[in-house]
Protein backbone atom coordinates (compact mmCIF):
# COMPACT_ATOMS: atom_id res chain seq x y z
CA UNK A 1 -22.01 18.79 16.86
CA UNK A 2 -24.74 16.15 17.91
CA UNK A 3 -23.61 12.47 17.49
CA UNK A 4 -24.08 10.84 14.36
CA UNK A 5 -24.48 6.85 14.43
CA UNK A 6 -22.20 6.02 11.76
CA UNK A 7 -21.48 3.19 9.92
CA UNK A 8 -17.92 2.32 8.34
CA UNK A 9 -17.58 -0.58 5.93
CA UNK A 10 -14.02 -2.48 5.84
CA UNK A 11 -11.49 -2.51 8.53
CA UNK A 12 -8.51 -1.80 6.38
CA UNK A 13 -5.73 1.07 7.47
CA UNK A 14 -8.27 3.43 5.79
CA UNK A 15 -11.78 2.53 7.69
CA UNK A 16 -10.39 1.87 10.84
CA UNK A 17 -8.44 5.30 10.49
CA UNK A 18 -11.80 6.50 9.76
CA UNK A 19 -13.23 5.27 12.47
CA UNK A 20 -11.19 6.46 14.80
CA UNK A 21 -11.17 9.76 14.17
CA UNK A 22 -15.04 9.71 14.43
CA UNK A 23 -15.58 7.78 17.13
CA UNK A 24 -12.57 10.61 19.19
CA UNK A 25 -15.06 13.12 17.41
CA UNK A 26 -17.95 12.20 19.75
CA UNK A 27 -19.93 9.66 17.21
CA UNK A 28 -21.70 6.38 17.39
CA UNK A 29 -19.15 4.30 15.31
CA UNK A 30 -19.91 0.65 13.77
CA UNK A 31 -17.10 -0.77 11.83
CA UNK A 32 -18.37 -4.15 9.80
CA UNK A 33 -15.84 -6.17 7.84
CA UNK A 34 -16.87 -9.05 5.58
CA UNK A 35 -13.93 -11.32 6.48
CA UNK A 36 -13.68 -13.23 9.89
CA UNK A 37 -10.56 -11.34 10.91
CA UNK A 38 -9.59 -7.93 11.17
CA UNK A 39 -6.93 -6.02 8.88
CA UNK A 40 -8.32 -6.14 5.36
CA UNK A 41 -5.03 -6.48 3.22
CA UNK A 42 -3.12 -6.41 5.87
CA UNK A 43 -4.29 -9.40 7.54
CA UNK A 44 -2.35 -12.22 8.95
CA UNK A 45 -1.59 -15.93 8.02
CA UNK A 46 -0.50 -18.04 11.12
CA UNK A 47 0.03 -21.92 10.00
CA UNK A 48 2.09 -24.75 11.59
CA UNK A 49 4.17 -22.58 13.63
CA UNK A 50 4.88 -19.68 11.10
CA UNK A 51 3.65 -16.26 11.03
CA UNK A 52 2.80 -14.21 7.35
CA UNK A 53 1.66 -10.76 6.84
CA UNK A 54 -0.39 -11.59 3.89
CA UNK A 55 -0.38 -7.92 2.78
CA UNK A 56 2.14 -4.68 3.10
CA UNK A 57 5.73 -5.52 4.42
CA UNK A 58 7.13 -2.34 4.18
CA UNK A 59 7.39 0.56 6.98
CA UNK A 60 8.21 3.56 5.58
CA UNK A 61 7.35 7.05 6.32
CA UNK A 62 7.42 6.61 10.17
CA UNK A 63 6.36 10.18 10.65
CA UNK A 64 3.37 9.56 9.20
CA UNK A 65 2.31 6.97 11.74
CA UNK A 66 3.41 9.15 14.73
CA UNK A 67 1.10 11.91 13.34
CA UNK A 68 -1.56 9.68 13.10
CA UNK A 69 -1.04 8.06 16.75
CA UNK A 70 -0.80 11.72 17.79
CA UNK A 71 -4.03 12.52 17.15
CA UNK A 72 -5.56 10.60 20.28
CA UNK A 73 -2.17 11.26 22.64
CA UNK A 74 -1.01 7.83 21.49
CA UNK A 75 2.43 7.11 20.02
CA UNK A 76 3.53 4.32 17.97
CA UNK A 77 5.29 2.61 20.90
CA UNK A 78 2.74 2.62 23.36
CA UNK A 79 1.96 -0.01 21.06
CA UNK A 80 4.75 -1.72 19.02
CA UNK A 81 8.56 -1.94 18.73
CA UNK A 82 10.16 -0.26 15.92
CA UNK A 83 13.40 -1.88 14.67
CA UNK A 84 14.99 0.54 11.68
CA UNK A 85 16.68 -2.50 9.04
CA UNK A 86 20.24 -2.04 8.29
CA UNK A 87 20.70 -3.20 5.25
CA UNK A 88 17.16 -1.86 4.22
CA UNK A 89 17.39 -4.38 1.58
CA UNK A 90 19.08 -6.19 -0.81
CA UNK A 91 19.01 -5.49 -4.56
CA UNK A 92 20.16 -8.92 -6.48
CA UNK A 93 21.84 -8.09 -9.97
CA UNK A 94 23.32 -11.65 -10.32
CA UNK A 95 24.42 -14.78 -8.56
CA UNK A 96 27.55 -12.74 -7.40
CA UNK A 97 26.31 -9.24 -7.27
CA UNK A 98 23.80 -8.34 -4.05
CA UNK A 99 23.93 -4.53 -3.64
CA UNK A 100 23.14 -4.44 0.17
CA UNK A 101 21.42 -0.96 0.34
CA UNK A 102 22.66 0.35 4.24
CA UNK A 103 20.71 2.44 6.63
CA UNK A 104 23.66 5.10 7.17
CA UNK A 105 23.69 8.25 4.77
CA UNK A 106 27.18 8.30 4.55
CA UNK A 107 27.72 4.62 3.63
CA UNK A 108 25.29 5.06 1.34
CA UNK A 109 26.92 7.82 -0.66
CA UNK A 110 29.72 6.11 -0.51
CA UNK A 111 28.05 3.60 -2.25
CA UNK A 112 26.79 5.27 -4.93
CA UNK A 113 30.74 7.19 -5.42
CA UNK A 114 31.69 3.45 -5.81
CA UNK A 115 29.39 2.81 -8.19
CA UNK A 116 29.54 5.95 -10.78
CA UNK A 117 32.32 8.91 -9.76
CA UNK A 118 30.20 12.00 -8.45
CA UNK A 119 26.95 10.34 -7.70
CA UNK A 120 27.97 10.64 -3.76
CA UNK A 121 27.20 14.49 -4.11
CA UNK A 122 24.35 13.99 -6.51
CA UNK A 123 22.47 11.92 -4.01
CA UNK A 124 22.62 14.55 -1.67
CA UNK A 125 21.41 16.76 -3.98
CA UNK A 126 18.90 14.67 -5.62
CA UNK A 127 17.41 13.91 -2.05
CA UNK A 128 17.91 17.24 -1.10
CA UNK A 129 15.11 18.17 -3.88
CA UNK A 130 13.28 14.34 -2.92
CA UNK A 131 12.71 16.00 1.03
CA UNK A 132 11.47 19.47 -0.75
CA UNK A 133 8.75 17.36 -2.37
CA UNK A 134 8.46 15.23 0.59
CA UNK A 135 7.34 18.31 3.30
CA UNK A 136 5.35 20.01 0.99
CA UNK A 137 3.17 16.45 -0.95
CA UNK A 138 2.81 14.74 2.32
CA UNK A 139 2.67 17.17 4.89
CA UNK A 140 -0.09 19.25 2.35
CA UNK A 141 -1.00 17.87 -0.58
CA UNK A 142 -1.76 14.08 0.67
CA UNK A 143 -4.11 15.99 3.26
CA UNK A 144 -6.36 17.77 1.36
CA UNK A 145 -9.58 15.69 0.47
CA UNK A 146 -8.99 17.07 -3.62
CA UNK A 147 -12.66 17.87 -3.93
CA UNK A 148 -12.26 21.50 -5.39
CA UNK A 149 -9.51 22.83 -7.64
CA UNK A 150 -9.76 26.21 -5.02
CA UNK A 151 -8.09 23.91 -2.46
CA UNK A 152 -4.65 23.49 -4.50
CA UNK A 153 -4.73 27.72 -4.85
CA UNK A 154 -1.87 27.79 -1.76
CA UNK A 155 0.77 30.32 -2.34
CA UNK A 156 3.04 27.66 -1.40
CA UNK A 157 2.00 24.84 -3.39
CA UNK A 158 1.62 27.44 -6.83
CA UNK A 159 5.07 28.88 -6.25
CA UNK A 160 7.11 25.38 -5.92
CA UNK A 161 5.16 24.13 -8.52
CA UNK A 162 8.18 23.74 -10.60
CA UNK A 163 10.17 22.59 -7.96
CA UNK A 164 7.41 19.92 -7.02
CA UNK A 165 8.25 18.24 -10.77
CA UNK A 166 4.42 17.10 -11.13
CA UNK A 167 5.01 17.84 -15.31
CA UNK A 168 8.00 15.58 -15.56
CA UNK A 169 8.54 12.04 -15.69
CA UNK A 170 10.61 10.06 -13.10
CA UNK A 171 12.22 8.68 -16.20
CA UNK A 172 13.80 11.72 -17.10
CA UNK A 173 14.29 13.00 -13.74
CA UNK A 174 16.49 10.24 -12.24
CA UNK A 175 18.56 10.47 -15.14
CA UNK A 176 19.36 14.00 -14.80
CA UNK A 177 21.48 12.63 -11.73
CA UNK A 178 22.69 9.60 -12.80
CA UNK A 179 23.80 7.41 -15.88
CA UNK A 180 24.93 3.95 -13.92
CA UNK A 181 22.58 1.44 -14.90
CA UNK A 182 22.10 -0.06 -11.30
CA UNK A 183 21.91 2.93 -9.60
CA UNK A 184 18.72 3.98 -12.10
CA UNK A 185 17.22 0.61 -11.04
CA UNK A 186 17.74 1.12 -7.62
CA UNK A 187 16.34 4.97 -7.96
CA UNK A 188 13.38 3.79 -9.71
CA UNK A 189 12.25 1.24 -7.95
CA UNK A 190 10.13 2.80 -4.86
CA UNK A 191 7.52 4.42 -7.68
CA UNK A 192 6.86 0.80 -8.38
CA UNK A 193 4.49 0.40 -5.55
CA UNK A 194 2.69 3.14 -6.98
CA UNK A 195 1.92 1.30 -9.86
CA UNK A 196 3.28 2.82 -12.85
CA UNK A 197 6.51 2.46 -15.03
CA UNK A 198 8.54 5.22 -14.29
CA UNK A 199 8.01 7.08 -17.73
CA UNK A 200 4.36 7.44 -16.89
CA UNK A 201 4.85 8.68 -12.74
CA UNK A 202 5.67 12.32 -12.03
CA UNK A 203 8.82 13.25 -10.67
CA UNK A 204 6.78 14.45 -8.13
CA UNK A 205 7.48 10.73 -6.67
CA UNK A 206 10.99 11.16 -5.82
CA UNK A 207 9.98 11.72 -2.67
CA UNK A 208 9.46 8.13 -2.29
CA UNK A 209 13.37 8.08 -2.50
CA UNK A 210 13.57 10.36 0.35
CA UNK A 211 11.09 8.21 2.61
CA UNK A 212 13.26 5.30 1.68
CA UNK A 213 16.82 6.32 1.78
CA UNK A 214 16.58 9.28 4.51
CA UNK A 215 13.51 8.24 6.76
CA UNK A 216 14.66 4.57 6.69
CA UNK A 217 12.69 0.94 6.20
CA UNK A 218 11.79 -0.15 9.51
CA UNK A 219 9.98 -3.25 11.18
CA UNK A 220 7.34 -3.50 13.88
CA UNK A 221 8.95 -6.19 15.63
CA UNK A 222 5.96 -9.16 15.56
CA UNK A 223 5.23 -8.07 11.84
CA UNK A 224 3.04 -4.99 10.08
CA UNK A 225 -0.17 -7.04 11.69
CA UNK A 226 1.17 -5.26 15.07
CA UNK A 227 0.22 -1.80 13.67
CA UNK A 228 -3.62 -3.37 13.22
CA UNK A 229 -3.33 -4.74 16.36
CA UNK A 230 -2.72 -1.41 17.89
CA UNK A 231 -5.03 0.33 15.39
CA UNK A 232 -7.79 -1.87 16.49
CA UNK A 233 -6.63 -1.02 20.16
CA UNK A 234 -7.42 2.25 20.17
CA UNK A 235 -10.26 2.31 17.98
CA UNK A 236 -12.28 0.11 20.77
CA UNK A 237 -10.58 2.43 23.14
CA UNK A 238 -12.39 5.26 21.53
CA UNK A 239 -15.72 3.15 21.35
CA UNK A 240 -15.72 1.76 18.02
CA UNK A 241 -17.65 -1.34 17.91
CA UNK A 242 -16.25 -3.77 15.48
CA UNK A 243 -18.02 -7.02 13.83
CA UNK A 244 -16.29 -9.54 11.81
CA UNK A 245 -17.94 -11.61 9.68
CA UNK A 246 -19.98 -9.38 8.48
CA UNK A 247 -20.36 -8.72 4.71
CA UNK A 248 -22.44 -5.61 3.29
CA UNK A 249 -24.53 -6.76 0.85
CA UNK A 250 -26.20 -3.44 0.46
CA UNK A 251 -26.65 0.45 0.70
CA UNK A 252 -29.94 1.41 1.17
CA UNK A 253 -30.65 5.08 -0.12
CA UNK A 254 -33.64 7.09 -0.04
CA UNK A 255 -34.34 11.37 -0.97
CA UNK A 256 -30.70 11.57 -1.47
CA UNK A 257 -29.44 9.55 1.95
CA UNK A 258 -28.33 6.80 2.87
CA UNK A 259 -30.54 5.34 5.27
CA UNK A 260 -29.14 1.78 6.26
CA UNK A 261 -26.58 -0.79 5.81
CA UNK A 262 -27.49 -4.41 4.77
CA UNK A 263 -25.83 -7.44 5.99
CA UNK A 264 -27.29 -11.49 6.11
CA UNK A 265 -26.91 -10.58 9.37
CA UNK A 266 -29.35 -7.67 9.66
CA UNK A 267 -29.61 -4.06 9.02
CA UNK A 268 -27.69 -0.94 10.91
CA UNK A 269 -29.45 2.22 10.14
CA UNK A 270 -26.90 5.20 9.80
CA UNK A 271 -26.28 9.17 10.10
CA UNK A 272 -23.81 8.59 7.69
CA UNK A 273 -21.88 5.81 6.27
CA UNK A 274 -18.13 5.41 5.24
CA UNK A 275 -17.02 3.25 2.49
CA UNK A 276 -13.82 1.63 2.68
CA UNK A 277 -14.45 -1.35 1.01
CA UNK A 278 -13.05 -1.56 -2.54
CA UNK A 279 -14.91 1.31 -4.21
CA UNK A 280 -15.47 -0.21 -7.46
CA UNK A 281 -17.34 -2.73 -5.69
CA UNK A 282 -19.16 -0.40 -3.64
CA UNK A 283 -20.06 1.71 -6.18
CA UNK A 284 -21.38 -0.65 -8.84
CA UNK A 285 -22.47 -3.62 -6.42
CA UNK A 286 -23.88 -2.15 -3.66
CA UNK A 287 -25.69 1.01 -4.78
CA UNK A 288 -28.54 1.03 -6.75
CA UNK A 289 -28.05 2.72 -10.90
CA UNK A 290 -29.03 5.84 -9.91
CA UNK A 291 -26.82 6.56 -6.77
CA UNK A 292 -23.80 5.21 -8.54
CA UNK A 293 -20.63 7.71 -8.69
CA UNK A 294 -19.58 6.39 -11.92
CA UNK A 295 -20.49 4.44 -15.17
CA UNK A 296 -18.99 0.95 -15.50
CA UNK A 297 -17.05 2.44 -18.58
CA UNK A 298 -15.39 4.89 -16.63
CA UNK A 299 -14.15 1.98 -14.56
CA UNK A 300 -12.72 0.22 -17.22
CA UNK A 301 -10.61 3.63 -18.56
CA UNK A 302 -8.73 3.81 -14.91
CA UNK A 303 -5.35 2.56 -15.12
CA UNK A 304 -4.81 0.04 -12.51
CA UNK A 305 -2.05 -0.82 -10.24
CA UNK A 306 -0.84 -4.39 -10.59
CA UNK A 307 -2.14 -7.05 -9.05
CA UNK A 308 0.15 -9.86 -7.12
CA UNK A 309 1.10 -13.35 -7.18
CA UNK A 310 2.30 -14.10 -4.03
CA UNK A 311 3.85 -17.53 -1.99
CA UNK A 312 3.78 -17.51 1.33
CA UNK A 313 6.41 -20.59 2.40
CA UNK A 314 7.78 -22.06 5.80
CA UNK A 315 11.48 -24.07 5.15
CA UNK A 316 12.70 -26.26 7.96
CA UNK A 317 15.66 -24.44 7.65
CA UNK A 318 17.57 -21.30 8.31
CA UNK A 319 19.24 -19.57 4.81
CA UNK A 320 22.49 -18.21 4.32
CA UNK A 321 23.52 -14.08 3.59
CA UNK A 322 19.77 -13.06 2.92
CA UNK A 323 18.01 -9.82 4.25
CA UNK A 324 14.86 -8.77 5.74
CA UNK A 325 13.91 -7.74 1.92
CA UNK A 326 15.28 -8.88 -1.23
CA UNK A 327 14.69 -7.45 -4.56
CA UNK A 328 15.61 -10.20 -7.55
CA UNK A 329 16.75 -7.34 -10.50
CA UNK A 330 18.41 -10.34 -12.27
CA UNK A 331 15.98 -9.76 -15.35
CA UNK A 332 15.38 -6.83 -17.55
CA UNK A 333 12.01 -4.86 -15.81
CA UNK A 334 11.75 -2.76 -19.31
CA UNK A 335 9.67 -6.52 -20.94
CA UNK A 336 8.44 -7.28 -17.79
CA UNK A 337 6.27 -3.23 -17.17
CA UNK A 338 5.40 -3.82 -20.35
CA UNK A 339 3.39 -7.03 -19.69
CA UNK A 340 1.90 -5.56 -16.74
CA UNK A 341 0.79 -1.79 -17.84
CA UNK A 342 0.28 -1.94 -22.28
CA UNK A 343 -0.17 -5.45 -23.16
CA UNK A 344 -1.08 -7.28 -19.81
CA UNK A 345 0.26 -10.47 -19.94
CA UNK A 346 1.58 -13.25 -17.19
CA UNK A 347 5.31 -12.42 -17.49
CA UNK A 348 7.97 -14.09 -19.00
CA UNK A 349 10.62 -13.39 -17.42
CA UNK A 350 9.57 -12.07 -14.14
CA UNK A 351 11.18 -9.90 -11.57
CA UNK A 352 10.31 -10.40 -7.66
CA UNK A 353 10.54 -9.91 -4.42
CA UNK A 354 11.23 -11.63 -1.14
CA UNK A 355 10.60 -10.81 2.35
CA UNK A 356 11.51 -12.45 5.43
CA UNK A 357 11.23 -11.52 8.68
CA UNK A 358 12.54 -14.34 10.27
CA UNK A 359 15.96 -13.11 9.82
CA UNK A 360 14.48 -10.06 12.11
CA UNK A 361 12.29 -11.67 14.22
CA UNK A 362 12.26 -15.07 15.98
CA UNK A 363 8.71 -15.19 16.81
CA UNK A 364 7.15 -15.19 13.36
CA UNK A 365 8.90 -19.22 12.58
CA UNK A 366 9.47 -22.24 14.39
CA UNK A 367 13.06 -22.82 15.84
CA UNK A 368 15.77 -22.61 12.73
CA UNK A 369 13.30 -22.29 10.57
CA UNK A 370 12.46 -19.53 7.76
CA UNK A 371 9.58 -17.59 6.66
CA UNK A 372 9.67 -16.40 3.32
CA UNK A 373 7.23 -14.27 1.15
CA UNK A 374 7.87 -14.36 -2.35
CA UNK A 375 5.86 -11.55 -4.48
CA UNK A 376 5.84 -10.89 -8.45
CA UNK A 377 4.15 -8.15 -9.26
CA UNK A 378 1.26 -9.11 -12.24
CA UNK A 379 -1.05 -7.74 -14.34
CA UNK A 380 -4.67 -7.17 -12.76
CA UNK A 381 -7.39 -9.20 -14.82
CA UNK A 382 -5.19 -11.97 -15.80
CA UNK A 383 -6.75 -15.28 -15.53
CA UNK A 384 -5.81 -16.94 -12.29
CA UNK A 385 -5.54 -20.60 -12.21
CA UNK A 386 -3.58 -23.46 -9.90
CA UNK A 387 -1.44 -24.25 -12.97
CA UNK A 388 -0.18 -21.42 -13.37
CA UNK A 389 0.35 -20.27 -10.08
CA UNK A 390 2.61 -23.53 -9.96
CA UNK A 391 4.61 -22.97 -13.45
CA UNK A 392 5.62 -19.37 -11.60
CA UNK A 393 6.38 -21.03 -8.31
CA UNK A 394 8.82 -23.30 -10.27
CA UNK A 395 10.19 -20.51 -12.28
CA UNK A 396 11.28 -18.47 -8.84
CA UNK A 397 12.21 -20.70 -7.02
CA UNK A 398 14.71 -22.26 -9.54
CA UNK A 399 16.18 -18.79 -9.72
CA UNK A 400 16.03 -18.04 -5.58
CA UNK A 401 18.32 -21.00 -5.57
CA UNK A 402 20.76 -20.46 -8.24
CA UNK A 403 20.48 -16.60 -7.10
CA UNK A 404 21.41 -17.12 -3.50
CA UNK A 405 23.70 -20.46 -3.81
CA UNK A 406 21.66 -22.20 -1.65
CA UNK A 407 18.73 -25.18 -2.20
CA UNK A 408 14.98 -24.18 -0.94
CA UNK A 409 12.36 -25.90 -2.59
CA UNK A 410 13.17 -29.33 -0.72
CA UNK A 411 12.72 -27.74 2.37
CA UNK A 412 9.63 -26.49 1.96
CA UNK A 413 6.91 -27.35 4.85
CA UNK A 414 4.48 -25.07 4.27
CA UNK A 415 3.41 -23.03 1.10
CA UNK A 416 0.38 -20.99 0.03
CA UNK A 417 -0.50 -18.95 -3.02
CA UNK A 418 -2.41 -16.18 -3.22
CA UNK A 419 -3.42 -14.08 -6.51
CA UNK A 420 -6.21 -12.59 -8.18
CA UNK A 421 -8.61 -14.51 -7.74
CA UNK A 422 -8.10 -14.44 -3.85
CA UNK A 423 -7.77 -10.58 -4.02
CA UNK A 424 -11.91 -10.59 -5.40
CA UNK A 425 -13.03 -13.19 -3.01
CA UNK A 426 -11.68 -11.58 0.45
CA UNK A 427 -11.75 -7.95 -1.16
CA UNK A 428 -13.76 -7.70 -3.68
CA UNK A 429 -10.99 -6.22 -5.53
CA UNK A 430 -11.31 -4.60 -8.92
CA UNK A 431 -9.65 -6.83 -11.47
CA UNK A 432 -8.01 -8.94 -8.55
CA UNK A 433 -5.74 -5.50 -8.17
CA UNK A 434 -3.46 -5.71 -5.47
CA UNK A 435 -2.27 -1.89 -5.46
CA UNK A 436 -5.48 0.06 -6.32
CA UNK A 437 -5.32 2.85 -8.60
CA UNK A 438 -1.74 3.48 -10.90
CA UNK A 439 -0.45 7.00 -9.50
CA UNK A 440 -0.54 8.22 -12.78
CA UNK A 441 -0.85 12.62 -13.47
CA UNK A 442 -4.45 11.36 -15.03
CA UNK A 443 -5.43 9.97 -11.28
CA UNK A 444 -3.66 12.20 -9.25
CA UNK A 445 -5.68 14.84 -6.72
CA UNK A 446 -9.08 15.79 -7.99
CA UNK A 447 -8.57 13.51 -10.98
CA UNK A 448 -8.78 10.20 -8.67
CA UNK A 449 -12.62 8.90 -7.49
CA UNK A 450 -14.26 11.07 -5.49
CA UNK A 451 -14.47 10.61 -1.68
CA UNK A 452 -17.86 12.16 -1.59
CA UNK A 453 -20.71 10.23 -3.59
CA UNK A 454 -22.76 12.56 -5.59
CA UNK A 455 -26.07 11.80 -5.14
CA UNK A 456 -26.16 10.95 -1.14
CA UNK A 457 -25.16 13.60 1.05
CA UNK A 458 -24.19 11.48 3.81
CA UNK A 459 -21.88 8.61 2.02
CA UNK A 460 -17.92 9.36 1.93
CA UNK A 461 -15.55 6.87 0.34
CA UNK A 462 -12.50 6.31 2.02
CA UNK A 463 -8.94 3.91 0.92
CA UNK A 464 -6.47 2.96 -1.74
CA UNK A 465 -9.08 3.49 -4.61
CA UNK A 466 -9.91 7.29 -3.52
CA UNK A 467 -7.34 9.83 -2.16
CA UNK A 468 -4.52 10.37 -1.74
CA UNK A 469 -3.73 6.63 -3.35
CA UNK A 470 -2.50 3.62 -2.72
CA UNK A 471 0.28 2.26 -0.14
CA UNK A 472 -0.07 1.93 3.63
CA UNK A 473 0.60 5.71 4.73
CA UNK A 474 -2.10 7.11 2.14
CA UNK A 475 -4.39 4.51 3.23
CA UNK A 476 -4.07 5.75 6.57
CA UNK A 477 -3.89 9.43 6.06
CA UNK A 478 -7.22 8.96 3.61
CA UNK A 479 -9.37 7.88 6.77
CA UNK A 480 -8.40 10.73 8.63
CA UNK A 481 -9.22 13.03 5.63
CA UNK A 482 -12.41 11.43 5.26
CA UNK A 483 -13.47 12.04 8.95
CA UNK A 484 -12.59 15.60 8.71
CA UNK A 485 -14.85 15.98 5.85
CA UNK A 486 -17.80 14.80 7.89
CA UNK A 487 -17.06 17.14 10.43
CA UNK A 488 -17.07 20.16 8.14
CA UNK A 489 -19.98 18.95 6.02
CA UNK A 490 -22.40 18.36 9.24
CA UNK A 491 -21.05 21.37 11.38
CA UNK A 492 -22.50 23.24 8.82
């Protein structure tokens, strides 16, 4: 195959995946990201000493990474230090009740025994189904680029379709296995980064259990901006040539092509160009009516993931008996989902999140300091403003201390927000999402947004918004699907 000058737009997991792969295919690759440094989403905050990611936290699905490191004769620790976290995290019930989730199968079934007699043995079997679902949806499904029904006619995919639970709810499925309320919660909580409530994700998504509880939650030890770092390593290793500050303002298309890229900064004519910028941006911004994938009303039909309010805050001091993560269950999630997916409200009582990988990692905080990340998960298209980024701030933290016995807020040196209105600005992000598109059975496969545009043969679509979904894997597994779809489409 000749090479193709090719133009990629964002340098998220997904476009610098996709560049990659096409730059190790022979091409001319130019990467351009709008923002002055590298990572989209998962960029990095460094202020006064401490370190953030400002994006994804979590490292699951290891295998996924090796695979993609693989694909160049790389491996993950040719570039970064993997450190798996025992506990993996920390669910909080109450002032007095952390549930410290371990690492170790066995400890962990003997957790669950303690917890509801039998559910040991159900685990196993309930994971044992969870790693079915697992080999078959990443190691196939998540890899085929969903732009034909003929590609999902696989003996093996049509014959565990029953076993692959795509027609049943998580809901329904967890409780099959178990009736204790906590170990529901616990169950159901990985499907919440794929931005549903359980009732409305397929079963299918138990496999998310089985990348948590049997493949583990690890750490890159320097934080998740290491695996950019190393992404961006081998990207200029393979010739990709990357400019910051450098926003697309628009697609030029002509006799069903696109024929250039425009920035303020000038214009990069292209064989073919790869969107992985956010696509509803893309698609309704920067091509012209009649080149557009989709009508603005079929935008506002998709169900969205939620967005985020997040905190990103530096104490001058070290905490007491907290993990890596933290998961603050103290408050019912049922009124909470509800005020996120059917009547999208800020929350009233909200559940969140805390990372911090100071506990982990010394380099990412000054000497006996902390770095904390505190995350509630929000509706997307909320309004966004300072005073109520503040009334939440106040809300959590009066819990965190109560919650872990332990005053914060007057030790707080540093502190930045972030929320929707910070997701559009840097992203461009549909509704100020955080997540992308809710893995719903409506958006799943051939029903998400297509990573081909139908009017101009030579623009592909490539990230959280298009398949296989959101989350940091996906995101990385979409570039490579993308590039392979270029490759088949101009070999022939």
């Amino acid at each position: 195959m000749p090479a193709l000058d090719i133009c990629v737009i964002g340098s998220g997991f997904a476009g610098l995946s996709a560049a990659t792969c096409l730059a190790d295919q022979g091409h001319n690759v130019i990467l351009l990201e709008k923002n002055k440094t590298i990572g989209g989403r998962a960029r990095k905050l460094e202020a006064e000493g401490f370190m953030f990611d400002m994006g994804p936290s979590w490292y699951w699905m290891p295998d996924v990474f090796e695979r993609y490191f693989a694909l160049f004769g790389k491996k993950p620790s040719d570039y970064y230090h993997l450190k798996r976290l025992d506990p993996s995290y920390t669910v909080v019930f109450d002032k007095n009740d952390h549930m410290k989730v371990p690492a170790k199968m066995s400890e962990l079934e003997a957790l669950f025994e303690s917890l509801e007699k039998g559910a040991g043995k159900k685990l196993q079997a309930f994971l044992s189904q969870a790693e079915y679902k697992y080999e078959v949806g990443i190691n196939d499904l998540v890899y085929k680029p969903s732009r034909s029904l003929l590609e999902f006619i696989d003996p093996r995919l049509l014959k565990g379709l029953v076993k692959m639970d795509v027609f049943q709810s998580m809901y329904s499925h967890v409780r099959k296995f178990f009736t204790n309320d906590k170990l529901i919660r616990l169950m159901e909580f990985p499907v919440l980064f794929l931005g549903a409530i359980p009732e409305n994700t397929p079963a299918l998504y138990s496999l998310m259990n089985y990348a948590d509880m049997s493949l583990g939650t690890w750490y890159p030890e320097g934080g998740m901006y290491k695996v950019i770092e190393a992404m961006v390593s081998l990207a200029e290793e393979k010739g990709v040539k990357i400019l910051t500050d450098h926003e697309v303002e628009k697609i030029v298309a002509k006799n069903g092509k696109a024929e250039s890229v425009l920035t303020a900064k000038g214009a990069f004519k292209a064989d073919v160009v790869v969107a992985g910028a956010d696509y509803h941006h893309v698609d309704q911004h920067l091509l012209d009516y009649e080149y557009r994938n989709y009508t603005p009303k079929y935008w506002e039909k998709r169900t969205m993931a939620p967005s985020s309010l997040l905190f990103y805050i530096g104490l001058n001091k070290k905490l007491e008996n907290i993990t890596h993560h933290m998961l603050f269950f103290d408050e019912d999630f049922g009124p909470h989902a509800k005020e996120i997916y059917e009547t999208p409200a800020w929350p009233s009582n909200p559940l969140f999140y805390l990372s911090a990988t100071s506990v982990t990692d010394n380099t990412v905080a000054p000497k006996d300091c902390e770095n904390l990340i505190l995350l509630i998960p929000v509706a997307p298209g909320l309004k966004d403003d300072e005073a109520t980024r503040e009334k939440y701030y106040n809300i959590i933290m009066d819990r965190l201390e109560i919650l872990i016995g332990q005053k914060v807020k007057n030790h707080v040196i540093f502190k930045q927000s972030y929320a929707h209105n910070d997701f559009i600005k840097d992203y461009h992000a549909f509704r100020g999402n955080a997540y992308g598109l809710a893995n719903t059975l409506k958006q799943t496969a051939i029903l998400k947004p297509s990573l081909k545009n139908r009017h101009l043969k030579n623009l592909y679509y490539t990230g959280q918004l298009t398949v296989p979904g959101p989350g940091v894997p996906p995101t990385l597994i979409s570039g490579q699907v993308v590039a392979n779809e270029i490759k088949k489409d101009f070999v022939r």
